[in-house]
Structures are given as structure tokens and as C-alpha cells.
PDB file of N, CA and C in Angstrom:
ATOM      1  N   UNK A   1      -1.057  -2.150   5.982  1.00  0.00           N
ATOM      2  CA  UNK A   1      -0.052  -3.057   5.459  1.00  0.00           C
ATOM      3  C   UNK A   1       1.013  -3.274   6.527  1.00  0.00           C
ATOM      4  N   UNK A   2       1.190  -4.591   6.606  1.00  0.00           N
ATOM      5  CA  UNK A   2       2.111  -5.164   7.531  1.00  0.00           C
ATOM      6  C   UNK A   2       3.950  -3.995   6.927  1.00  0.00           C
ATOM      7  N   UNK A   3       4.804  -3.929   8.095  1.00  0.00           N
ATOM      8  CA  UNK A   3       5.761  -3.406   7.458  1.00  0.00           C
ATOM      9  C   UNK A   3       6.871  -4.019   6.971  1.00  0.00           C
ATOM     10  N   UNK A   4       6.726  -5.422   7.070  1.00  0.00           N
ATOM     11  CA  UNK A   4       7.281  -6.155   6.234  1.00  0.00           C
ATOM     12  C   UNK A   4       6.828  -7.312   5.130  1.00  0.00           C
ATOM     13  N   UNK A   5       5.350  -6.745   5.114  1.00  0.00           N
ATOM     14  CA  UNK A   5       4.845  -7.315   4.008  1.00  0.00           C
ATOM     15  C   UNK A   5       5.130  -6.695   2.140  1.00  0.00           C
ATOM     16  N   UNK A   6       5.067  -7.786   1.647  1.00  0.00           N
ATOM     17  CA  UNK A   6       5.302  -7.022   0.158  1.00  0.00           C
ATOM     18  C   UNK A   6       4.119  -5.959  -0.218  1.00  0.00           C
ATOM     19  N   UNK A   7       4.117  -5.023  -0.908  1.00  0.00           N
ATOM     20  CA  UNK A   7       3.126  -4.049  -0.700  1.00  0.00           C
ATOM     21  C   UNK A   7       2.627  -4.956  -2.257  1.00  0.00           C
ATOM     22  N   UNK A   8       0.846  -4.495  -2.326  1.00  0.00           N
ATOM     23  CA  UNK A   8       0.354  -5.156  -3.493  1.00  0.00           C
ATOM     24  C   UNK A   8       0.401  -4.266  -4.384  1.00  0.00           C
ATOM     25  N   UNK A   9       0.112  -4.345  -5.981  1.00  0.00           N
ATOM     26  CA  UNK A   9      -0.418  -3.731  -6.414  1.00  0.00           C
ATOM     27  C   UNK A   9      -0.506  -2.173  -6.694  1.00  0.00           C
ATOM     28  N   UNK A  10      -1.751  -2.586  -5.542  1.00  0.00           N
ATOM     29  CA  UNK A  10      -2.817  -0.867  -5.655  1.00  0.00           C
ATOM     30  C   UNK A  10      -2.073  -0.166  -4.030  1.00  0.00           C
ATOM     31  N   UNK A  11      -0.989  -1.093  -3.713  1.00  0.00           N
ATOM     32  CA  UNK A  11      -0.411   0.096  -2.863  1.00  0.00           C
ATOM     33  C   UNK A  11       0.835   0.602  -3.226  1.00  0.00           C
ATOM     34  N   UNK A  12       1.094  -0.280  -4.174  1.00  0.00           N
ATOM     35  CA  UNK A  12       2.579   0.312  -5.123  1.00  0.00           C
ATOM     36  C   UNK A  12       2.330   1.584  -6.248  1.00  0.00           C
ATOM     37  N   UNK A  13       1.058   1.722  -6.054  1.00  0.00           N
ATOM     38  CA  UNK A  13       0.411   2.898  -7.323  1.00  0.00           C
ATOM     39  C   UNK A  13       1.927   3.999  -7.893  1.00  0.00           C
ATOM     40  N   UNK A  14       2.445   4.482  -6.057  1.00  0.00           N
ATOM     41  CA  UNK A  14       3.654   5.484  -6.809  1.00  0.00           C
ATOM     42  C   UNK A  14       4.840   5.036  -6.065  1.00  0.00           C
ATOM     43  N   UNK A  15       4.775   3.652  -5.622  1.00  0.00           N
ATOM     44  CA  UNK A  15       6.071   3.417  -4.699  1.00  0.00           C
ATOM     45  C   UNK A  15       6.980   3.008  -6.302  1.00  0.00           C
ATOM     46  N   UNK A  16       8.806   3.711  -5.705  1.00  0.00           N
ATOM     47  CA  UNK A  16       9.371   3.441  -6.400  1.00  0.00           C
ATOM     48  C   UNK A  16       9.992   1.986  -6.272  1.00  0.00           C
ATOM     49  N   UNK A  17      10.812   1.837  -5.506  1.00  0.00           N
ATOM     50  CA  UNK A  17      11.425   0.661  -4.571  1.00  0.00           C
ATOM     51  C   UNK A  17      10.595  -0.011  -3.231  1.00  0.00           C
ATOM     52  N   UNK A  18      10.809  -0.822  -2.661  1.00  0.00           N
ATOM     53  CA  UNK A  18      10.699  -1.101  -1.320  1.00  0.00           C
ATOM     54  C   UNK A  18      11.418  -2.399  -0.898  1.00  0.00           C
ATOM     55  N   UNK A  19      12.029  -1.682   0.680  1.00  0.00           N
ATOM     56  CA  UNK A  19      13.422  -2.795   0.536  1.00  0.00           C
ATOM     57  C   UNK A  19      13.040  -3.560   1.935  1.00  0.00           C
ATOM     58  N   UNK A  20      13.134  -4.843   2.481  1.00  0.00           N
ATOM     59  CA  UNK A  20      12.890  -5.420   3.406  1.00  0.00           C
ATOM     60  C   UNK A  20      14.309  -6.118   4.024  1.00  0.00           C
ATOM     61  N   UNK A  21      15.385  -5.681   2.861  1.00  0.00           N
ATOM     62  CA  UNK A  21      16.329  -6.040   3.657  1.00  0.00           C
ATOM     63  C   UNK A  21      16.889  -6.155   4.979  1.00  0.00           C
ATOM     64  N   UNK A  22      17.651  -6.918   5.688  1.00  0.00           N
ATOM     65  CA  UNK A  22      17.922  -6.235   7.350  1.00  0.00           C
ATOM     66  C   UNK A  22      19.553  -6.453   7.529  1.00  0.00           C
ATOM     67  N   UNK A  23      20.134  -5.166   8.155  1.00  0.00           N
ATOM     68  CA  UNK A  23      21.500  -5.111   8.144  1.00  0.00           C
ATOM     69  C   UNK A  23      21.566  -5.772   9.393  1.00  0.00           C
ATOM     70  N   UNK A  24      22.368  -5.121  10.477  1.00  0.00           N
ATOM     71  CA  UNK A  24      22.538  -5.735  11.701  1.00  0.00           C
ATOM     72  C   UNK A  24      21.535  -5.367  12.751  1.00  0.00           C
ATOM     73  N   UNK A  25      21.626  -6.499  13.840  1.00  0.00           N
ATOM     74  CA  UNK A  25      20.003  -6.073  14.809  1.00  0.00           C
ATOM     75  C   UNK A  25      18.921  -5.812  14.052  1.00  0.00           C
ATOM     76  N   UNK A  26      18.141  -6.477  13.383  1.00  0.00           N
ATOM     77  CA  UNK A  26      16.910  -6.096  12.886  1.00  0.00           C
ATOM     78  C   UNK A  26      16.944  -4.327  11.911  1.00  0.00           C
ATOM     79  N   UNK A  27      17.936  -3.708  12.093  1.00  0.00           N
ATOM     80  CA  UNK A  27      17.528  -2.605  11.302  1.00  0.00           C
ATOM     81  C   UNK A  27      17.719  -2.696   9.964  1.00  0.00           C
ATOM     82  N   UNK A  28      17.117  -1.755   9.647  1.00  0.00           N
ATOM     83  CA  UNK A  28      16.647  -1.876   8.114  1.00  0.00           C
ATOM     84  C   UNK A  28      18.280  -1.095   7.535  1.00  0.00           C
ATOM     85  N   UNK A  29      18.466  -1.518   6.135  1.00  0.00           N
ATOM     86  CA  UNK A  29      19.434  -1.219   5.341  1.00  0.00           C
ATOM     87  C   UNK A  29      20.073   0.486   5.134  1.00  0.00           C
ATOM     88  N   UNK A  30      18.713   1.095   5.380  1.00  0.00           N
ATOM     89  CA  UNK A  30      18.995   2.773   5.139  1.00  0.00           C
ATOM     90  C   UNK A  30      19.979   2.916   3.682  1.00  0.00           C
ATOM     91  N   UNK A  31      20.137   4.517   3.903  1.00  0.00           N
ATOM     92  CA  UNK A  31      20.793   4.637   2.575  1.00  0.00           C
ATOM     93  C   UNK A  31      20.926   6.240   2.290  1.00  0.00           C
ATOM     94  N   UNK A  32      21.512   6.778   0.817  1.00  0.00           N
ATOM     95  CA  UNK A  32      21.166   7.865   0.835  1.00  0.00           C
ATOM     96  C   UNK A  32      21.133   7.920  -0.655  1.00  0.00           C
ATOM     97  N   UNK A  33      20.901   9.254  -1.403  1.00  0.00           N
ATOM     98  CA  UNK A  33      20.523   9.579  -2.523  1.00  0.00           C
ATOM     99  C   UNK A  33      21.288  10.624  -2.888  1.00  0.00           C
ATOM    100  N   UNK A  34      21.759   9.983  -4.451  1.00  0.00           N
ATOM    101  CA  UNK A  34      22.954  11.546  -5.024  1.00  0.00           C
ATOM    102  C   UNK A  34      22.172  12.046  -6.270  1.00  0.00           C
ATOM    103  N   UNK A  35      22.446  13.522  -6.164  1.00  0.00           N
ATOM    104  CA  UNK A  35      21.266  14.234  -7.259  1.00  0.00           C
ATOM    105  C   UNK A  35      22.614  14.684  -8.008  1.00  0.00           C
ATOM    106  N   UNK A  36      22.779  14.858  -9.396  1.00  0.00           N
ATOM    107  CA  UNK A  36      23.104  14.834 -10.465  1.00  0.00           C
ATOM    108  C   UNK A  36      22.955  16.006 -11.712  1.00  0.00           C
ATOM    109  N   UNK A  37      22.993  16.995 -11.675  1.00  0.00           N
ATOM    110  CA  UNK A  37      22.227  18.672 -12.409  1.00  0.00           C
ATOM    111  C   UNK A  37      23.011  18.447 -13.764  1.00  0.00           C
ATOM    112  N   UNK A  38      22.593  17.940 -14.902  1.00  0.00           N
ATOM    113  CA  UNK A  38      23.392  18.519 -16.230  1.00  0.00           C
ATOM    114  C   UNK A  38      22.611  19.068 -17.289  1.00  0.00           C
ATOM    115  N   UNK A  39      22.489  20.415 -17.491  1.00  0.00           N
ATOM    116  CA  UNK A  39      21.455  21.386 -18.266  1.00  0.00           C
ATOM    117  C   UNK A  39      20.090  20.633 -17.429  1.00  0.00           C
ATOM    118  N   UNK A  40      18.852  20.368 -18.800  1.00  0.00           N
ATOM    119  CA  UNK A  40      17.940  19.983 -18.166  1.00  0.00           C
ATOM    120  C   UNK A  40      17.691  18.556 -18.084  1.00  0.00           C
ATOM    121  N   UNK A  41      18.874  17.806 -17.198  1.00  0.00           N
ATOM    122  CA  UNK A  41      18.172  16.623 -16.823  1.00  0.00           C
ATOM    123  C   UNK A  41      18.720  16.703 -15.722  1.00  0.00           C
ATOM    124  N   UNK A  42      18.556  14.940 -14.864  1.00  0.00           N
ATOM    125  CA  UNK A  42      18.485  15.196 -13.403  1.00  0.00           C
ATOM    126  C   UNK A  42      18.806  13.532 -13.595  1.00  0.00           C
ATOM    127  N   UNK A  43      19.925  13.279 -12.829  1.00  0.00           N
ATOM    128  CA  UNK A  43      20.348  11.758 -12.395  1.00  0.00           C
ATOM    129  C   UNK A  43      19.920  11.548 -11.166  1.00  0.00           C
ATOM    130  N   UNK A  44      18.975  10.345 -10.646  1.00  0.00           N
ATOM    131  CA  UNK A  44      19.363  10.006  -9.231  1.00  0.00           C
ATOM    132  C   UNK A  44      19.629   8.726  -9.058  1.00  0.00           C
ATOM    133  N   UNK A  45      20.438   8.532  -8.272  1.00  0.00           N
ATOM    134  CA  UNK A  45      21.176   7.237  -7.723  1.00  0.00           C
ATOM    135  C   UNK A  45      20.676   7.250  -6.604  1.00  0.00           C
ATOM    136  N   UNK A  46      20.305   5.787  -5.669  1.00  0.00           N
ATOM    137  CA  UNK A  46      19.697   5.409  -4.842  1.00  0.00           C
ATOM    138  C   UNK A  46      21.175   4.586  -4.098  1.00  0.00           C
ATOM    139  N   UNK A  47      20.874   4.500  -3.145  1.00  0.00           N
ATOM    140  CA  UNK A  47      22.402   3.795  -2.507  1.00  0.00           C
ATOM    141  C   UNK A  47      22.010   3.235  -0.729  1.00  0.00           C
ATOM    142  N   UNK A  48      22.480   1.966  -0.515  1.00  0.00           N
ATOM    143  CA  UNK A  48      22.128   1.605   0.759  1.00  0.00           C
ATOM    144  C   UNK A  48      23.482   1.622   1.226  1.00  0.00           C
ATOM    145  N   UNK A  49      23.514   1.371   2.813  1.00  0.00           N
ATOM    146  CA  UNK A  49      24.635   2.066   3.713  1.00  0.00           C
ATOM    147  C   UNK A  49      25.760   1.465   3.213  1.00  0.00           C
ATOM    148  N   UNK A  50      25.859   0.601   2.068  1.00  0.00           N
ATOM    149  CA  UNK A  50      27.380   0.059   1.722  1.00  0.00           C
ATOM    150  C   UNK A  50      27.521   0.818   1.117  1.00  0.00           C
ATOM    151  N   UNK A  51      26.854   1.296  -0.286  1.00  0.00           N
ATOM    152  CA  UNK A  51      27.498   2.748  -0.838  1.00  0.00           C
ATOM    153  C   UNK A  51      28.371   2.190  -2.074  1.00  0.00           C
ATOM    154  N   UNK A  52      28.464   1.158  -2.592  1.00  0.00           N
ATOM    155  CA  UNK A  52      29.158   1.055  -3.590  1.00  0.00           C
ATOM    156  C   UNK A  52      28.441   0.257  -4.573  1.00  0.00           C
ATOM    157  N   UNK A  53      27.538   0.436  -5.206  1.00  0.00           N
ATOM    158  CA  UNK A  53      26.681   0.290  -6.681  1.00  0.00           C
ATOM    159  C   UNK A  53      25.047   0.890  -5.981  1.00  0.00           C
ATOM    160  N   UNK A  54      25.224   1.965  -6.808  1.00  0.00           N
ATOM    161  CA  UNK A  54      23.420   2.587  -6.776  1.00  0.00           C
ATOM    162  C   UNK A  54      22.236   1.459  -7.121  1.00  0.00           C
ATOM    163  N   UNK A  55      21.228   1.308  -5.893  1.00  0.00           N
ATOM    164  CA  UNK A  55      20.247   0.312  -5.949  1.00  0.00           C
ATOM    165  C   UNK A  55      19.175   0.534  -7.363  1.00  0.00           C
ATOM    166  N   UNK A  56      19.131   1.639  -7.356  1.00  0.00           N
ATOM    167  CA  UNK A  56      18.775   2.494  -8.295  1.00  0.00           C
ATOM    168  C   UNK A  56      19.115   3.623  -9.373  1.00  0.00           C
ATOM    169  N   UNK A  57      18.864   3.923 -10.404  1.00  0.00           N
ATOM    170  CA  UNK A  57      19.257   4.875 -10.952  1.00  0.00           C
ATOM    171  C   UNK A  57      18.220   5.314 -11.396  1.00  0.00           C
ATOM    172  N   UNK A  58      17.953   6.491 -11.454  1.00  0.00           N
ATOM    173  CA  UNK A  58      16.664   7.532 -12.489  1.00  0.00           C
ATOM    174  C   UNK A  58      17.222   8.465 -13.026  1.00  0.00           C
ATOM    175  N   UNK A  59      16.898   8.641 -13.872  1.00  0.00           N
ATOM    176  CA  UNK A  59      16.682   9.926 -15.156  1.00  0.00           C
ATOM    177  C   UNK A  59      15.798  10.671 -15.243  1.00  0.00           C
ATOM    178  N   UNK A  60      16.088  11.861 -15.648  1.00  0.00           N
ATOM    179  CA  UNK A  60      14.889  12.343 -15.061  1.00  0.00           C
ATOM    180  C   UNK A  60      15.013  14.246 -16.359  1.00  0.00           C
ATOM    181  N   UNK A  61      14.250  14.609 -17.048  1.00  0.00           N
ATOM    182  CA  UNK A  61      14.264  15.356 -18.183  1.00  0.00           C
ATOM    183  C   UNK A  61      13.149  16.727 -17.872  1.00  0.00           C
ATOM    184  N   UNK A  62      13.665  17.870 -18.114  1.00  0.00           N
ATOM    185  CA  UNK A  62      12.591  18.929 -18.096  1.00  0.00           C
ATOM    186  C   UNK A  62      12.569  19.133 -20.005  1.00  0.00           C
ATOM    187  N   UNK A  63      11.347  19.550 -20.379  1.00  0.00           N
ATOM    188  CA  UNK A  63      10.875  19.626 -21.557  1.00  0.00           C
ATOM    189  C   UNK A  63       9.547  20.518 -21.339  1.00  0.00           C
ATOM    190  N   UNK A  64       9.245  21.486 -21.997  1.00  0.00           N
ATOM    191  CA  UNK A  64       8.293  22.194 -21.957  1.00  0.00           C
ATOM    192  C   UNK A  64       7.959  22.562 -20.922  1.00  0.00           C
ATOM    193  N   UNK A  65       8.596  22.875 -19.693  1.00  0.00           N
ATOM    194  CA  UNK A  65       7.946  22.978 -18.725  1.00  0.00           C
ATOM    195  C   UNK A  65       7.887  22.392 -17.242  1.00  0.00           C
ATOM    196  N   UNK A  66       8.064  20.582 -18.511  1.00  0.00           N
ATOM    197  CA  UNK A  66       7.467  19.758 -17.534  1.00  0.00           C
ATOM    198  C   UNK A  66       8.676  18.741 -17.163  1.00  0.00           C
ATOM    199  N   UNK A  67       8.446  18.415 -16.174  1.00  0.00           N
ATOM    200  CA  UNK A  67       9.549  17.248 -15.724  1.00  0.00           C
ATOM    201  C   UNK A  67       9.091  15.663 -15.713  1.00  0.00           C
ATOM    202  N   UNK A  68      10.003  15.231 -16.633  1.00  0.00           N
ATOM    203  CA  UNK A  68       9.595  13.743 -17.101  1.00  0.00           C
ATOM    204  C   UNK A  68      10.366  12.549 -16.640  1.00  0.00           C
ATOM    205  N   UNK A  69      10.144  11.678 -15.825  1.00  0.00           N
ATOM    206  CA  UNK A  69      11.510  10.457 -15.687  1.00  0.00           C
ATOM    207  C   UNK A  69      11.169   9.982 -17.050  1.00  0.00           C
ATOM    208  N   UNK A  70      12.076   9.377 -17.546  1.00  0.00           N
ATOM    209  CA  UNK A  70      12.691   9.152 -18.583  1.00  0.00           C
ATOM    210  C   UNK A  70      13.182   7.387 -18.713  1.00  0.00           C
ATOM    211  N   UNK A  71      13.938   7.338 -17.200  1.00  0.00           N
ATOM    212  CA  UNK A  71      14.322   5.437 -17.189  1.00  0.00           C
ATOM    213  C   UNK A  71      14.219   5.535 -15.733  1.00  0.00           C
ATOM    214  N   UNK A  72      14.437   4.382 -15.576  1.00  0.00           N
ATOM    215  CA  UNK A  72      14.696   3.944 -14.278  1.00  0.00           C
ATOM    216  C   UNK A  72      15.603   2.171 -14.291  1.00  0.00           C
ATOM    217  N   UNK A  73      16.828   2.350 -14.204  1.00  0.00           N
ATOM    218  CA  UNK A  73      17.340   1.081 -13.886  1.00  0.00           C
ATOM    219  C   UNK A  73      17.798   0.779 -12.227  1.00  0.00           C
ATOM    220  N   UNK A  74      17.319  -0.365 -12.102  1.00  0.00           N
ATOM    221  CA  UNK A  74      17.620  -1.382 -11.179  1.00  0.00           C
ATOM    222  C   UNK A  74      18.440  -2.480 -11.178  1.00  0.00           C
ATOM    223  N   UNK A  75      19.248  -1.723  -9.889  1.00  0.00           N
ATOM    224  CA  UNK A  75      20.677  -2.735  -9.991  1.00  0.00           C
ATOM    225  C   UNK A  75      20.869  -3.723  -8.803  1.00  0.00           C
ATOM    226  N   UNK A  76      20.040  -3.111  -8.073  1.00  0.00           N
ATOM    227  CA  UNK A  76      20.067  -4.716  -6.887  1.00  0.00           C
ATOM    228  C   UNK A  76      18.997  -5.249  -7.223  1.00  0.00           C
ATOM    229  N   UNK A  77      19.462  -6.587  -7.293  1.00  0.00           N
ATOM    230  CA  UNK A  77      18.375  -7.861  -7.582  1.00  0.00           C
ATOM    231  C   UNK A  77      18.531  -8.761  -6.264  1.00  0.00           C
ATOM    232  N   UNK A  78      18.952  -8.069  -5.195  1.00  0.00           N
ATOM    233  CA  UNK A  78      18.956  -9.210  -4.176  1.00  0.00           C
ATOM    234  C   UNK A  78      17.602  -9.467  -3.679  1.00  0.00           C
ATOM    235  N   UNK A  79      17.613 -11.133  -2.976  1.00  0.00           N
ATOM    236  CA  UNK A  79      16.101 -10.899  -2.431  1.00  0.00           C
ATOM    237  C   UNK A  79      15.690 -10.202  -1.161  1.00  0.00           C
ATOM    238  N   UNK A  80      14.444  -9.462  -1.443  1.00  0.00           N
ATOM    239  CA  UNK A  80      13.628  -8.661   0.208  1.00  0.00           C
ATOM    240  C   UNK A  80      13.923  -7.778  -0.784  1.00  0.00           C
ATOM    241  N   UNK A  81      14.560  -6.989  -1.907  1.00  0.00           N
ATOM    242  CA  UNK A  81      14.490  -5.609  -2.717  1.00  0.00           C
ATOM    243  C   UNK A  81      13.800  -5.893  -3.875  1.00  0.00           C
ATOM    244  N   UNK A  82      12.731  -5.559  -3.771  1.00  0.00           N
ATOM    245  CA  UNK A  82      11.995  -4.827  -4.612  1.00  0.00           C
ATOM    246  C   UNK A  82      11.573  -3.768  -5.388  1.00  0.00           C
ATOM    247  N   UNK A  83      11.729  -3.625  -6.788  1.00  0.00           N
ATOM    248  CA  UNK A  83      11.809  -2.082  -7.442  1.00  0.00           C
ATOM    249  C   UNK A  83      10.874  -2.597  -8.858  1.00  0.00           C
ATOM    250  N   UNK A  84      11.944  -2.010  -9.701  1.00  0.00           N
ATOM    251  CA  UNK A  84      10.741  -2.351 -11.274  1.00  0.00           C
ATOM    252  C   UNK A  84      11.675  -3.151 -11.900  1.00  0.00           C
ATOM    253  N   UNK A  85      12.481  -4.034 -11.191  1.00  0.00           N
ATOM    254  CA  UNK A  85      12.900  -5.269 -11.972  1.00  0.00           C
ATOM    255  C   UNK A  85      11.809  -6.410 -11.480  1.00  0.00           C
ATOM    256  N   UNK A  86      11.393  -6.289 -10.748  1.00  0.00           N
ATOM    257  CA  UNK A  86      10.636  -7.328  -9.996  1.00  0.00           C
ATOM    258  C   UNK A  86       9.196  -6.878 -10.135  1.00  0.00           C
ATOM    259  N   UNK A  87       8.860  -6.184 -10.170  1.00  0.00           N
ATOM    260  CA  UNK A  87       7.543  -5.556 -10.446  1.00  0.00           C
ATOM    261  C   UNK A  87       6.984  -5.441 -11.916  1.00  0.00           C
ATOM    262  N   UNK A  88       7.731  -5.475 -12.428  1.00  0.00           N
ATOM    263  CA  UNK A  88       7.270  -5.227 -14.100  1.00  0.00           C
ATOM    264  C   UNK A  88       6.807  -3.694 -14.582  1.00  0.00           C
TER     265      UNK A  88
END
């Protein structure tokens, strides 16, 4: 797959996001991720180098054992970002 091609499908099997955005000089947007501990769940926020609204948010639940995401909202809708607003 090209690396700025949209990924299809059957190559999105476990991709969460994928961003084609470009900041300055051709580089890509980058970013970082804030983890969230309250009893047994787990917040993550997704964030590109501006840092002020998470591209992403997940939820994320232990239950029996097991660890479950729970949601996932998507908050950038710009175009070249791709997540599960755009994906279905």
C-alpha cells in the first residue's frame, strides 16, 4: 500500500484511524496519546501536534477478566483523516 493511499477495507481489518494530513514541509501531523485510569475503565484521547480537541476518544472497560472498548468517538472530520466516522 502506497503511504498515502487510503487503506481498503481488508487492510483496515484493525486500523483505528489513518491520517494523511501534512503539517509543514511535507511532514505528517504526528501527535500524542493521553491514558486516563478510573477503577476499571480506561479513556484514550488521540491528539495531533496542535493539541487542543482529541482526534479521537476511546473507552475502554475491564469485565471478567477481559478488556472491552466500549465507544470510540471521532472528532476530527477534516479531510485526509480518516477513522470510524468515515469508515462506518
Amino acid at each position: 500500500m502506497d503511504r498515502w493511499q487510503v487503506p481498503t477495507q481488508a487492510d483496515r481489518k484493525n486500523l483505528l484511524f489513518f491520517d494523511r494530513r501534512l503539517y509543514e514541509h511535507g511532514f505528517g501531523m504526528n501527535g500524542y496519546v493521553t491514558l486516563e485510569f478510573a477503577d476499571e475503565s480506561l479513556t484514550v484521547q488521540h491528539y495531533d501536534l496542535r493539541g487542543s480537541t482529541p482526534l479521537l476518544e476511546e473507552q475502554w472497560k475491564i469485565s471478567g477478566g477481559q478488556i472491552q472498548r466500549m465507544n470510540v468517538k471521532q472528532n476530527c472530520l477534516e479531510p485526509d483523516f480518516y477513522g470510524p466516522a468515515k469508515w462506518g
